[in-house]
PDB file of N, CA and C in Angstrom:
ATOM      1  N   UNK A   1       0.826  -1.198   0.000  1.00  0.00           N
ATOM      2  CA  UNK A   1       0.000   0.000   0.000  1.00  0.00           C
ATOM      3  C   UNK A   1       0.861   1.249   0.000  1.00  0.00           C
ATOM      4  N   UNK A   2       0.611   2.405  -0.488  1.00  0.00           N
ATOM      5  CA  UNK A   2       1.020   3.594  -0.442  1.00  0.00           C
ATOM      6  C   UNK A   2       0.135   4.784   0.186  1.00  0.00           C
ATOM      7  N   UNK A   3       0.758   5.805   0.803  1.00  0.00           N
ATOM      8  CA  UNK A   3      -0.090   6.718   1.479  1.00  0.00           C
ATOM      9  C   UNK A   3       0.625   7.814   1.224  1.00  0.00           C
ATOM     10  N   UNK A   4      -0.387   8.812   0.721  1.00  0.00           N
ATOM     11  CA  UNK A   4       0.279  10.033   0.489  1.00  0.00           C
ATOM     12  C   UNK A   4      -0.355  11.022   1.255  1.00  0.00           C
ATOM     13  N   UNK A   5       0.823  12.133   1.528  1.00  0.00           N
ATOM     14  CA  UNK A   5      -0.001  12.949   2.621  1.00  0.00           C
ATOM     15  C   UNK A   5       0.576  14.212   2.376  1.00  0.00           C
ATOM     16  N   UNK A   6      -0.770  15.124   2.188  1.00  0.00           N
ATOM     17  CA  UNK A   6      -0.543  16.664   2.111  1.00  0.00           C
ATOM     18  C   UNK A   6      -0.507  17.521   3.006  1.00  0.00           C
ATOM     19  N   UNK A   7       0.589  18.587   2.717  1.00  0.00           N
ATOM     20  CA  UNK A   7       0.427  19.540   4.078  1.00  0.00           C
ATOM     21  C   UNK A   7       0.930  21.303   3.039  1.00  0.00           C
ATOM     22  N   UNK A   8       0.661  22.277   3.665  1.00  0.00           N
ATOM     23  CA  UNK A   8       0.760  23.506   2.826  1.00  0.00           C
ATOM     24  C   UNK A   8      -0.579  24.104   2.313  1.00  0.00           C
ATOM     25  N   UNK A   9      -1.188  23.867   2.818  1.00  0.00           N
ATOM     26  CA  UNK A   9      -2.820  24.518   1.936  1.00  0.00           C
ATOM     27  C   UNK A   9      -3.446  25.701   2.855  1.00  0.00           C
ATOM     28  N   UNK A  10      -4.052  26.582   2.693  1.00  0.00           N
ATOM     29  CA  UNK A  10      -4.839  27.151   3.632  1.00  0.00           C
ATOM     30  C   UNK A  10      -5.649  28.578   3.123  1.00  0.00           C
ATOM     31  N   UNK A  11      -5.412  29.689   3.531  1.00  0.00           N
ATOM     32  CA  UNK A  11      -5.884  30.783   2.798  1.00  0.00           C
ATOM     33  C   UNK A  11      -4.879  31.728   2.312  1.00  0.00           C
ATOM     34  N   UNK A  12      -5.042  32.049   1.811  1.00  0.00           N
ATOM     35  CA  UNK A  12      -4.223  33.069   0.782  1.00  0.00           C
ATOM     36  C   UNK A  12      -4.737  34.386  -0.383  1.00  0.00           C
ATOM     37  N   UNK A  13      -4.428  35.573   0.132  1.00  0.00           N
ATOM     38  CA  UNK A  13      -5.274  36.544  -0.638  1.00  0.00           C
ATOM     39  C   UNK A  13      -4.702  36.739  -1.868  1.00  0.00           C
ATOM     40  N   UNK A  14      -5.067  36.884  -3.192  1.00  0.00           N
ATOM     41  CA  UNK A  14      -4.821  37.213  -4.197  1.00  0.00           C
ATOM     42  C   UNK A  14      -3.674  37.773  -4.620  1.00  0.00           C
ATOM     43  N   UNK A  15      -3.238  37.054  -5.400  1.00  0.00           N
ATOM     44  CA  UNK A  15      -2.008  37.496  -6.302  1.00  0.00           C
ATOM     45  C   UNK A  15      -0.704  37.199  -4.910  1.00  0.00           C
ATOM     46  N   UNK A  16      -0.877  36.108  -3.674  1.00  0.00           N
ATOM     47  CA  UNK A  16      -0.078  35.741  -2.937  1.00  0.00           C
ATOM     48  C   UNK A  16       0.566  34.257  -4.092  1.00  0.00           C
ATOM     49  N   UNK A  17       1.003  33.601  -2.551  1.00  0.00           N
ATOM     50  CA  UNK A  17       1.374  32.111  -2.975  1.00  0.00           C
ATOM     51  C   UNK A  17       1.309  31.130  -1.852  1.00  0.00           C
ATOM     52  N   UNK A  18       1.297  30.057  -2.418  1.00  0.00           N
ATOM     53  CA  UNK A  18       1.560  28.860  -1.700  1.00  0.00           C
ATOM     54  C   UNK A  18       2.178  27.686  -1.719  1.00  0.00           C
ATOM     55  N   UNK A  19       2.769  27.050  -1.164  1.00  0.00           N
ATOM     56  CA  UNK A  19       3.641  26.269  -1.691  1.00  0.00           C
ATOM     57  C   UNK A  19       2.974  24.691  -0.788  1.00  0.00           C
ATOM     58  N   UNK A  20       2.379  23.642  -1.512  1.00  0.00           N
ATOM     59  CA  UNK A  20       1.981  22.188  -1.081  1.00  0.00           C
ATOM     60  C   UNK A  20       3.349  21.443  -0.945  1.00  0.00           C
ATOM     61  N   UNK A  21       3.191  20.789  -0.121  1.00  0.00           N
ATOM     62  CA  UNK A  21       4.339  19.599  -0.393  1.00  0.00           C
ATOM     63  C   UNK A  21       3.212  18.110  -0.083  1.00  0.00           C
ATOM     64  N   UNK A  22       3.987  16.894  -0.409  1.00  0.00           N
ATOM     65  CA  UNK A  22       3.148  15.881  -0.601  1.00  0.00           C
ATOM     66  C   UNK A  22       4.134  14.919  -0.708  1.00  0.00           C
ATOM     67  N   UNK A  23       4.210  14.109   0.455  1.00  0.00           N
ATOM     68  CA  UNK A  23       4.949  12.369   0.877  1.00  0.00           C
ATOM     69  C   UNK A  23       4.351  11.437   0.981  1.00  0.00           C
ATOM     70  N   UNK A  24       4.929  10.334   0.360  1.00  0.00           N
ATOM     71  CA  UNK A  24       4.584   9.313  -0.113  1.00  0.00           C
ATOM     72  C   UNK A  24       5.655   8.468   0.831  1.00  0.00           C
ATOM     73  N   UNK A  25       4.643   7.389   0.685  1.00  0.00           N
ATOM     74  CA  UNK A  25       5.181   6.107   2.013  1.00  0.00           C
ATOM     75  C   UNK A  25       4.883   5.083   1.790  1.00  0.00           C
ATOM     76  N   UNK A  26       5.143   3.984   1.609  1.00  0.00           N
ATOM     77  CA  UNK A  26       4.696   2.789   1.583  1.00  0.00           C
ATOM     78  C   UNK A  26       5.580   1.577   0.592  1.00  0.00           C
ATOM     79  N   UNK A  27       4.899   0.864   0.227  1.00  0.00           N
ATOM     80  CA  UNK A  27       5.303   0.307  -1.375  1.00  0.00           C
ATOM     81  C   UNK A  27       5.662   0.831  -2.570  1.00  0.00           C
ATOM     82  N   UNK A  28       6.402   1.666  -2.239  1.00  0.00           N
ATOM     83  CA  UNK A  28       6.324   2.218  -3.798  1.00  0.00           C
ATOM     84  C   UNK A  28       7.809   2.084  -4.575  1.00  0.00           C
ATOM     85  N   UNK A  29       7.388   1.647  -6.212  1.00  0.00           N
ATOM     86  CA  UNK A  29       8.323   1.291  -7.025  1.00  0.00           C
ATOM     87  C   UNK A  29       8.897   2.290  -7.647  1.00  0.00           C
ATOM     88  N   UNK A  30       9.878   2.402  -8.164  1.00  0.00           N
ATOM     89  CA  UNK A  30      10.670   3.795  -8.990  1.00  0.00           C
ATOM     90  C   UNK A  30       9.833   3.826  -9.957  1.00  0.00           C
ATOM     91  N   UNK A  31       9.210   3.272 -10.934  1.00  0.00           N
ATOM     92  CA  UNK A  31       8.596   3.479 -12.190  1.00  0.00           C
ATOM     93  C   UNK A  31       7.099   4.274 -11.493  1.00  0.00           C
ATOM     94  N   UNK A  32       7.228   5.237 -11.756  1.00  0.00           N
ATOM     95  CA  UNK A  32       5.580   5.979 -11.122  1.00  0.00           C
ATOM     96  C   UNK A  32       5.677   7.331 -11.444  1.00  0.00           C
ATOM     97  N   UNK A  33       5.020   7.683 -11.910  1.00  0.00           N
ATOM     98  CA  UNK A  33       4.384   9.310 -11.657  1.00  0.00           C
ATOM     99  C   UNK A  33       3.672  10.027 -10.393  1.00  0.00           C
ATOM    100  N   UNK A  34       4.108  11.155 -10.338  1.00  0.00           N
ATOM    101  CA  UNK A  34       3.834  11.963  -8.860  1.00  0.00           C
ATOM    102  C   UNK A  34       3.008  13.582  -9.667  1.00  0.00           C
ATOM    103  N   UNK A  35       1.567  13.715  -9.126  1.00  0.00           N
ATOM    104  CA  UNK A  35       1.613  15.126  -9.539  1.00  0.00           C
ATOM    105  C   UNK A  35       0.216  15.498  -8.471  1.00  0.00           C
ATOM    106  N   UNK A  36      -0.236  16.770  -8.907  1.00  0.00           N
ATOM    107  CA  UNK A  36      -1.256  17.377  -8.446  1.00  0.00           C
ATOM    108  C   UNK A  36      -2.446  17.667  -9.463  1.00  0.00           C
ATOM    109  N   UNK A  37      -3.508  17.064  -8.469  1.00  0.00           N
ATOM    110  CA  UNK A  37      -4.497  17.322  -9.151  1.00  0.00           C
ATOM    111  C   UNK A  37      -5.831  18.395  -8.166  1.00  0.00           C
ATOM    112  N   UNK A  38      -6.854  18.764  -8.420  1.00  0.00           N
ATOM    113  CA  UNK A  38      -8.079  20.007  -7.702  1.00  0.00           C
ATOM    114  C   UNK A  38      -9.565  19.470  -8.190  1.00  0.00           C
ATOM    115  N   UNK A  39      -9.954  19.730  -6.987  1.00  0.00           N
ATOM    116  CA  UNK A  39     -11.361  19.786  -7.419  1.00  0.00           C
ATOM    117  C   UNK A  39     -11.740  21.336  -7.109  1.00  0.00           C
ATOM    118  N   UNK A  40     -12.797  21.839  -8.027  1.00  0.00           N
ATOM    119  CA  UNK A  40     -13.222  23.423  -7.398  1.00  0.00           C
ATOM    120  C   UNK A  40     -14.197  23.071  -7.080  1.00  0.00           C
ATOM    121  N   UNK A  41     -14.772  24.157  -5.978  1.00  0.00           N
ATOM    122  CA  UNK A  41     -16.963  23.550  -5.954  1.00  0.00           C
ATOM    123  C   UNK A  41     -17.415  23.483  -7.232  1.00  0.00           C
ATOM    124  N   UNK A  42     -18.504  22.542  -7.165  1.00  0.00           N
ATOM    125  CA  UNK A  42     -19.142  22.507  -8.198  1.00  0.00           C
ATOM    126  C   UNK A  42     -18.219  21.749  -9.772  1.00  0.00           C
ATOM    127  N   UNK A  43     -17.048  21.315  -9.282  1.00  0.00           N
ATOM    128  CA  UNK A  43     -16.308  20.690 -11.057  1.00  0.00           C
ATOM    129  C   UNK A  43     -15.645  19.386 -10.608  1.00  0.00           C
ATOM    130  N   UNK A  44     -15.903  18.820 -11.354  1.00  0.00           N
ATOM    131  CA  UNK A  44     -14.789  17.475 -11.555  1.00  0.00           C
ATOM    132  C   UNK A  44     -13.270  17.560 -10.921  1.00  0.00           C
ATOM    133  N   UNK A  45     -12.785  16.775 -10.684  1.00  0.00           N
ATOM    134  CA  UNK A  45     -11.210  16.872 -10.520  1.00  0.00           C
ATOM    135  C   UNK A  45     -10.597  16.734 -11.326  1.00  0.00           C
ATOM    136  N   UNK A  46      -9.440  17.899 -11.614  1.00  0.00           N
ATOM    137  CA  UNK A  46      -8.452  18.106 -12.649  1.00  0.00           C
ATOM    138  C   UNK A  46      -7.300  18.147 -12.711  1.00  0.00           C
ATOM    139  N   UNK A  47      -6.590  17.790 -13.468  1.00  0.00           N
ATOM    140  CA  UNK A  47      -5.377  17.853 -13.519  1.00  0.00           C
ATOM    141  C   UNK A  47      -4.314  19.210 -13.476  1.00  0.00           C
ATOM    142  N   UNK A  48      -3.471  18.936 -12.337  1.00  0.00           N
ATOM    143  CA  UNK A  48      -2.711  20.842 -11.991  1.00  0.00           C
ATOM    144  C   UNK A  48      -1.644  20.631 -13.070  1.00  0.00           C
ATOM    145  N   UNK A  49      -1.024  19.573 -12.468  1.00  0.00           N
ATOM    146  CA  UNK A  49       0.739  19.552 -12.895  1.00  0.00           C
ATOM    147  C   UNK A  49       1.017  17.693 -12.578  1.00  0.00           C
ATOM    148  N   UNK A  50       1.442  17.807 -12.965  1.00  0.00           N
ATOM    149  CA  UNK A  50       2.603  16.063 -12.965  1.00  0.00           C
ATOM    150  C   UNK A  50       3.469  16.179 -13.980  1.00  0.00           C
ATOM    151  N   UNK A  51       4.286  14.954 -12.882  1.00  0.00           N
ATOM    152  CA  UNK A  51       5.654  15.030 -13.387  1.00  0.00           C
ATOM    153  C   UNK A  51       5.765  13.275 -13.609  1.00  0.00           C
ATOM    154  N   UNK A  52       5.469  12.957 -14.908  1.00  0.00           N
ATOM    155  CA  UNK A  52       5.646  11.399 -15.589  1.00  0.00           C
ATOM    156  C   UNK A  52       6.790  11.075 -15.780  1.00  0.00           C
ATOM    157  N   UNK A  53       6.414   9.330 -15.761  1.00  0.00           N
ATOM    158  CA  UNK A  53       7.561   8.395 -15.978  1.00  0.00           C
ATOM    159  C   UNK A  53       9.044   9.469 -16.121  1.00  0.00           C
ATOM    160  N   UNK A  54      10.307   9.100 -16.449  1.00  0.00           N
ATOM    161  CA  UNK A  54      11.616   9.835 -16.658  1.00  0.00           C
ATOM    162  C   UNK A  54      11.731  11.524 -16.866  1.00  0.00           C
ATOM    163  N   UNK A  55      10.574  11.734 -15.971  1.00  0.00           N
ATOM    164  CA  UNK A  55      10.428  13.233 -15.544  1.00  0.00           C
ATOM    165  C   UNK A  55       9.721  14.278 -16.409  1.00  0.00           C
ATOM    166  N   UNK A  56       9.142  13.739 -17.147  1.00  0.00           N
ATOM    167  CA  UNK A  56       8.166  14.622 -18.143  1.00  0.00           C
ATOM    168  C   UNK A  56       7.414  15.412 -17.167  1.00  0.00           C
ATOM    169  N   UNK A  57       7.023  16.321 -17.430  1.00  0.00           N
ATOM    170  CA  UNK A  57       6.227  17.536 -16.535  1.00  0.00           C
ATOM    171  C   UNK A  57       5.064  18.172 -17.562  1.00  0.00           C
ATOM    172  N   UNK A  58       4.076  18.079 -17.483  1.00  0.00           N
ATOM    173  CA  UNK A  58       2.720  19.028 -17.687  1.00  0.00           C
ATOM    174  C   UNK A  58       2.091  19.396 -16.565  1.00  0.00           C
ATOM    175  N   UNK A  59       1.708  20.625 -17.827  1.00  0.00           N
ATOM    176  CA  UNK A  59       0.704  21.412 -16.510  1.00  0.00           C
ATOM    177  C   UNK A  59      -0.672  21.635 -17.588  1.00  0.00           C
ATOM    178  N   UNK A  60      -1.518  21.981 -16.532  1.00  0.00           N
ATOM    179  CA  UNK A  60      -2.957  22.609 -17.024  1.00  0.00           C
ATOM    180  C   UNK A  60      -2.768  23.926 -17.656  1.00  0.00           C
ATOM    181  N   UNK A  61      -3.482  24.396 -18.640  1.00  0.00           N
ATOM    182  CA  UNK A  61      -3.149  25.762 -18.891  1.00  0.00           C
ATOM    183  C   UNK A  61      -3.238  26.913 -18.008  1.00  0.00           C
ATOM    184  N   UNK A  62      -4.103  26.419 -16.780  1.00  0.00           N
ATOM    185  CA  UNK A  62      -4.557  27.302 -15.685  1.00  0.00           C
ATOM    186  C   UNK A  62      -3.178  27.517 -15.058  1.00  0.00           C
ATOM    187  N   UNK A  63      -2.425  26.587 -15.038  1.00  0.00           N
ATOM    188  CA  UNK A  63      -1.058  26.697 -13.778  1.00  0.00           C
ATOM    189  C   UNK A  63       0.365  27.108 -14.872  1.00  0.00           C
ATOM    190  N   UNK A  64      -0.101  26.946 -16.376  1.00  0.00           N
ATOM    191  CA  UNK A  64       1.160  27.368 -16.585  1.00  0.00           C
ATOM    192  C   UNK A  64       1.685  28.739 -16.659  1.00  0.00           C
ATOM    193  N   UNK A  65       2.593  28.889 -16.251  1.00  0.00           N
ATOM    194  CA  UNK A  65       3.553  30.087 -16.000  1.00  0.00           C
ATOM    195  C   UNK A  65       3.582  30.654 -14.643  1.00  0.00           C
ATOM    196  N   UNK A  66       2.945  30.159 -14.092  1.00  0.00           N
ATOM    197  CA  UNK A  66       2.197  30.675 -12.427  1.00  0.00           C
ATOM    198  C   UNK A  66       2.327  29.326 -11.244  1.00  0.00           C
ATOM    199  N   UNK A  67       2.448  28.097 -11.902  1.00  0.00           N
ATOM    200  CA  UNK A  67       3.099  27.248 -11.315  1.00  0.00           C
ATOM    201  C   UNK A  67       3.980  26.369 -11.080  1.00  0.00           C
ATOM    202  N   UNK A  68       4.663  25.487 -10.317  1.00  0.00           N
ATOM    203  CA  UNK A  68       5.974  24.594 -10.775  1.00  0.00           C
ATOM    204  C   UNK A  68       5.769  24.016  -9.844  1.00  0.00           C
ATOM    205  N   UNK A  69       5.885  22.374 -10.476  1.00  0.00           N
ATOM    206  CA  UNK A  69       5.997  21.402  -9.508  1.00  0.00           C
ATOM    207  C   UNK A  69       7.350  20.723  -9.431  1.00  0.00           C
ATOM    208  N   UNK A  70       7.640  20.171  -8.822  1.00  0.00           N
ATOM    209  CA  UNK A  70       8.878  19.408  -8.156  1.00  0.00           C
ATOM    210  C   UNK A  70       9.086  18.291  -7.188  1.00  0.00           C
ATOM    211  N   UNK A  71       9.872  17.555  -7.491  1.00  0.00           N
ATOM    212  CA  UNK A  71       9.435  16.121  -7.118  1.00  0.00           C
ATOM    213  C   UNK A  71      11.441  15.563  -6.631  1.00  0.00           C
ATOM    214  N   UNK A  72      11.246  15.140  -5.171  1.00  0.00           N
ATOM    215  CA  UNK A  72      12.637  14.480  -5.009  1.00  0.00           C
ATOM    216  C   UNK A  72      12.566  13.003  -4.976  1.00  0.00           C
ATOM    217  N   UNK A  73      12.804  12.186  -5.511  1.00  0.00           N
ATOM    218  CA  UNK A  73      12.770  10.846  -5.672  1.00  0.00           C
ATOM    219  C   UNK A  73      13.427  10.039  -4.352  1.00  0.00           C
ATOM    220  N   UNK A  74      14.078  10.638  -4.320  1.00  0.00           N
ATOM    221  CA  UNK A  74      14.695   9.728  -2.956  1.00  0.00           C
ATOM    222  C   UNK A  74      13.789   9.675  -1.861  1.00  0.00           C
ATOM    223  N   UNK A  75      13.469  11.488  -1.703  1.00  0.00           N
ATOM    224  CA  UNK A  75      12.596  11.223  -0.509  1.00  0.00           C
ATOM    225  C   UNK A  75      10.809  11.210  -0.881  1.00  0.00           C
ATOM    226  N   UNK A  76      10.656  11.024  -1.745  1.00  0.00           N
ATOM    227  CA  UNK A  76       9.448  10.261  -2.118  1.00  0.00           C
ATOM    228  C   UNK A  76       8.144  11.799  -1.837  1.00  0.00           C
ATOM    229  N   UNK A  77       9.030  12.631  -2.240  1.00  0.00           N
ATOM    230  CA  UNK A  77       8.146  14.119  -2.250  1.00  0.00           C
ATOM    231  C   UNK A  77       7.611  14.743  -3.602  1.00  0.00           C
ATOM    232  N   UNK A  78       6.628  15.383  -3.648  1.00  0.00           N
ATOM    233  CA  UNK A  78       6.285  16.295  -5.125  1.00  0.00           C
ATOM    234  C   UNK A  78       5.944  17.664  -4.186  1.00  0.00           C
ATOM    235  N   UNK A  79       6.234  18.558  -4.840  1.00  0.00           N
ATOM    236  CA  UNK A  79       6.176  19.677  -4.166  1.00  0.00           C
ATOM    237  C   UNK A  79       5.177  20.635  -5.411  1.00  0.00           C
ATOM    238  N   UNK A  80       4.189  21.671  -4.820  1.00  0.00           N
ATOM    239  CA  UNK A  80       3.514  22.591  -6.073  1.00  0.00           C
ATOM    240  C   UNK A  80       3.448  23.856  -5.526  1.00  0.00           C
ATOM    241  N   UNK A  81       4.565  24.856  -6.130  1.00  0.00           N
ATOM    242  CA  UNK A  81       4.677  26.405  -6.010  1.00  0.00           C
ATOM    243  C   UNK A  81       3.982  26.921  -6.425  1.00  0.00           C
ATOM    244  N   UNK A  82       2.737  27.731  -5.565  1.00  0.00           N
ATOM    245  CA  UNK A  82       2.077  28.263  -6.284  1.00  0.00           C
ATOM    246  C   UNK A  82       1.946  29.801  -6.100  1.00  0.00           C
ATOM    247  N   UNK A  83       2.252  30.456  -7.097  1.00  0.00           N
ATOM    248  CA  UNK A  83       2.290  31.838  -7.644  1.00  0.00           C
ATOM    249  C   UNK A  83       1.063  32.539  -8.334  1.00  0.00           C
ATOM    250  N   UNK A  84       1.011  34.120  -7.923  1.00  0.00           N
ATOM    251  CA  UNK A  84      -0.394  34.839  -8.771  1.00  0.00           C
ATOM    252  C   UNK A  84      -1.079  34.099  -8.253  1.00  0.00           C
ATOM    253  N   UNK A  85      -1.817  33.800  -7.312  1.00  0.00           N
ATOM    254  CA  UNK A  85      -3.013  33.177  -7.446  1.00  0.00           C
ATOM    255  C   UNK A  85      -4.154  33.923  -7.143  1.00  0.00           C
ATOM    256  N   UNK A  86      -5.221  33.337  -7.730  1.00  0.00           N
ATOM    257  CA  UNK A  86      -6.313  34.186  -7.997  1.00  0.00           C
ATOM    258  C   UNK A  86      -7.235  33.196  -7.387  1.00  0.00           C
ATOM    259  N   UNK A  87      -8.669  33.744  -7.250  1.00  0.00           N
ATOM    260  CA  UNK A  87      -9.819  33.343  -6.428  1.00  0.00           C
ATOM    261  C   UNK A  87     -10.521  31.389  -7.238  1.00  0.00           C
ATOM    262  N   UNK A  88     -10.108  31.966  -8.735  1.00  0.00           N
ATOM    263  CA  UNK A  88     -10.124  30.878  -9.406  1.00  0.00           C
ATOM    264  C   UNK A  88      -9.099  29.318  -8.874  1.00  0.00           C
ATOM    265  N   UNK A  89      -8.252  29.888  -7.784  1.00  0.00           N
ATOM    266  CA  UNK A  89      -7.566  28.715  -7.566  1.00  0.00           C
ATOM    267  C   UNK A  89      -8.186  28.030  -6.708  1.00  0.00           C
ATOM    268  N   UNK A  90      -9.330  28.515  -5.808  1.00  0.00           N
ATOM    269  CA  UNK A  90      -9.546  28.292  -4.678  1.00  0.00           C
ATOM    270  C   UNK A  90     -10.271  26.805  -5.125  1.00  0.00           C
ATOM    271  N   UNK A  91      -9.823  25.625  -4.374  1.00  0.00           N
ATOM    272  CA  UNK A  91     -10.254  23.961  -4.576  1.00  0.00           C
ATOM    273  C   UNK A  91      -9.346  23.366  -3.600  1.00  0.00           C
ATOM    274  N   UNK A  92     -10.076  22.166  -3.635  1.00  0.00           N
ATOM    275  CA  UNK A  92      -9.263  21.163  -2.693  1.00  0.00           C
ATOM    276  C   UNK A  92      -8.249  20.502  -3.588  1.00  0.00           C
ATOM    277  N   UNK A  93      -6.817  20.417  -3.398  1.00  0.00           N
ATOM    278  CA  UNK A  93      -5.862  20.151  -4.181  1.00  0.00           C
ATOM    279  C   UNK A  93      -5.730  18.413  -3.472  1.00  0.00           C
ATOM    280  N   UNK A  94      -5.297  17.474  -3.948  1.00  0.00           N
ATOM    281  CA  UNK A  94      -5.229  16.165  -4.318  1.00  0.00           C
ATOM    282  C   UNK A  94      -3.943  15.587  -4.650  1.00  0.00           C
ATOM    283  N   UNK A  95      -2.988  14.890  -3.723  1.00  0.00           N
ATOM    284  CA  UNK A  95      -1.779  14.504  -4.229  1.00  0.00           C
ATOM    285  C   UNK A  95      -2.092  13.379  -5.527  1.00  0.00           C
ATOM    286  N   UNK A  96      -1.482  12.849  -5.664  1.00  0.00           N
ATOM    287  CA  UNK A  96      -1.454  11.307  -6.873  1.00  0.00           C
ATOM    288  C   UNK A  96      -0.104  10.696  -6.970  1.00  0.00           C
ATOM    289  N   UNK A  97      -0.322   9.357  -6.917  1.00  0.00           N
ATOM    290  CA  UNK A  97       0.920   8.236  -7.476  1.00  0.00           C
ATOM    291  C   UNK A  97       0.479   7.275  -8.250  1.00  0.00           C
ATOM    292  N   UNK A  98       0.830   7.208  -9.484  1.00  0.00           N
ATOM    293  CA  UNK A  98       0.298   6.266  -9.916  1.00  0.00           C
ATOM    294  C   UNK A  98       1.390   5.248 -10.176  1.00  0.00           C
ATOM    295  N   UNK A  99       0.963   4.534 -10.173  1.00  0.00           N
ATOM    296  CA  UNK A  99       2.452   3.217 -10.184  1.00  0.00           C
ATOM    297  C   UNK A  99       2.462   2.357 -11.617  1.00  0.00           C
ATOM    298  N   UNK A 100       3.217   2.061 -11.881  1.00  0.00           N
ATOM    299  CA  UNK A 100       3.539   1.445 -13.546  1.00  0.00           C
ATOM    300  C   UNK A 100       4.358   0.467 -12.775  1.00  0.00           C
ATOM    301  N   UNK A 101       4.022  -1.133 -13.171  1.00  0.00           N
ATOM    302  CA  UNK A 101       3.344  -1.239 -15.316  1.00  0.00           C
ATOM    303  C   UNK A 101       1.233  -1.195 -15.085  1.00  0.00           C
ATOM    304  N   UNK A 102       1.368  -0.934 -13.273  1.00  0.00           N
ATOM    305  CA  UNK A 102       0.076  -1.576 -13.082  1.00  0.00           C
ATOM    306  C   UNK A 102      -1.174  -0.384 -13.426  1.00  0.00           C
ATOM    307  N   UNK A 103      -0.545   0.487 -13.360  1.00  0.00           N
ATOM    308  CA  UNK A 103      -1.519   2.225 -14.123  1.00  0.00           C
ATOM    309  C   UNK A 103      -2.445   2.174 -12.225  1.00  0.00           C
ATOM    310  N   UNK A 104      -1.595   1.684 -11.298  1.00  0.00           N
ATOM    311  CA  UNK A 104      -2.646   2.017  -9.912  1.00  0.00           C
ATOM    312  C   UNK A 104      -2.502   3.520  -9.717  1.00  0.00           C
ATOM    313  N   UNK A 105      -3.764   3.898  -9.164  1.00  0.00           N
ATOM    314  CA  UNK A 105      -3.471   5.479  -8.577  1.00  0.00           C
ATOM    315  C   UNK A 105      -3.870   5.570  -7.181  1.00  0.00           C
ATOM    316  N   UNK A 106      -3.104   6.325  -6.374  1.00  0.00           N
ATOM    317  CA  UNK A 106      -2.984   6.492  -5.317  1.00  0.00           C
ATOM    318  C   UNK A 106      -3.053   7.898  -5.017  1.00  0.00           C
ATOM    319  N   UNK A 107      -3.886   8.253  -3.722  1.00  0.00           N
ATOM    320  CA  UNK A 107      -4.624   9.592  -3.735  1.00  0.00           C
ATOM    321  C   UNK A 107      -4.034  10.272  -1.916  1.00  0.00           C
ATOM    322  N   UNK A 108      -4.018  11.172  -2.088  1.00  0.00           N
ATOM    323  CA  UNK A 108      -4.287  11.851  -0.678  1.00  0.00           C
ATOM    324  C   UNK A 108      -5.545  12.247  -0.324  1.00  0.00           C
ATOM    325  N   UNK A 109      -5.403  12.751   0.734  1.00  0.00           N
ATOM    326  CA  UNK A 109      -7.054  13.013   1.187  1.00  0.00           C
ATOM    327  C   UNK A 109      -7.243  14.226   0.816  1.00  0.00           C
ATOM    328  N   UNK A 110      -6.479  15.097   0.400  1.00  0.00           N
ATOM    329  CA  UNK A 110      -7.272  16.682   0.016  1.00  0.00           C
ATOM    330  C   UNK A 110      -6.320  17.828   0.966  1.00  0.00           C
ATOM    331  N   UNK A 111      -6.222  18.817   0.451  1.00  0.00           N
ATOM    332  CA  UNK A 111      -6.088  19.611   1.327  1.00  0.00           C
ATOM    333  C   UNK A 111      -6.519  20.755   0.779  1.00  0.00           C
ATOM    334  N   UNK A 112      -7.435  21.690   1.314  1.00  0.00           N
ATOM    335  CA  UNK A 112      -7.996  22.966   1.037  1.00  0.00           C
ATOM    336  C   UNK A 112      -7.112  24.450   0.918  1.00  0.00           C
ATOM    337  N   UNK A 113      -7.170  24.582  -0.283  1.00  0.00           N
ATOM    338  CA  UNK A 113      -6.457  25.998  -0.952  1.00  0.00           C
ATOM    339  C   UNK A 113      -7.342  27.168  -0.771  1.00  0.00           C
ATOM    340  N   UNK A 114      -7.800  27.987  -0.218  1.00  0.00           N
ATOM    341  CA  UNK A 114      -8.020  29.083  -0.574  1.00  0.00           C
ATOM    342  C   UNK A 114      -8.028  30.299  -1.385  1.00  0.00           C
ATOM    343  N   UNK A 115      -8.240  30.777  -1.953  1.00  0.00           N
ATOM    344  CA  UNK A 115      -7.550  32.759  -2.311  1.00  0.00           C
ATOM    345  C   UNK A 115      -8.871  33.325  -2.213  1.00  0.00           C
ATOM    346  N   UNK A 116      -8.917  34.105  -1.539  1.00  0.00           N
ATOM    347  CA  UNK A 116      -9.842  35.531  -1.139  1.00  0.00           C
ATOM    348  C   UNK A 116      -9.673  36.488  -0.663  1.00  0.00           C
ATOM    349  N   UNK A 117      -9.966  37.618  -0.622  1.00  0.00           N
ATOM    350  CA  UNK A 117      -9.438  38.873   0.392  1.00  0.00           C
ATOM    351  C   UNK A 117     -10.720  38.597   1.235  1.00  0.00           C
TER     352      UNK A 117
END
């Protein structure tokens, strides 16, 4: 089993930042992807940023240029800098591992982002 766990979320007024970090524990194999994903009220959960297999990195168009994720392998971390942010960011952000060759995904429990004045 794997467990991932978020910490860094909270409120933040406009055009601040925040920075998530997110550890992973358990079983886990080198072949995997690590990224961030959000739900906003009212929408589906989406994809922020990940960083695939031999380090490929996308982002959503929402986070590019305004965000960066980062990931240390050893210590089994993804990290998401987040810059400019606007009221539109405000969702519960969502770690992820998904593990290869088996495509499992592995979730955190959420942690709540804010931006409002």
């Amino acid at each position: 089993q794997v467990r991932l766990v978020e910490s860094g979320g909270g409120l933040v007024q406009p055009g601040g930042s925040l920075r998530l970090s997110c550890a992973a524990s358990g079983s886990i194999f080198s072949a995997n992807a690590m990224g961030w994903y959000r739900q906003r009220p009212g929408n589906a959960r989406e994809l922020v940023a990940l960083i695939g297999l031999g380090g490929t990195i996308n982002y959503s168009d929402s986070a590019k240029g305004r965000f960066t994720i980062s990931r240390d392998n050893a210590l089994n971390t993804v990290n998401l800098q987040m810059n400019s942010l606007t009221p539109e960011d405000t969702a519960v952000y969502y770690c992820n591992l998904r593990q290869y060759p088996w495509d499992m995904d592995y979730w955190g429990e959420g942690i709540l982002v804010t931006v409002s004045s």
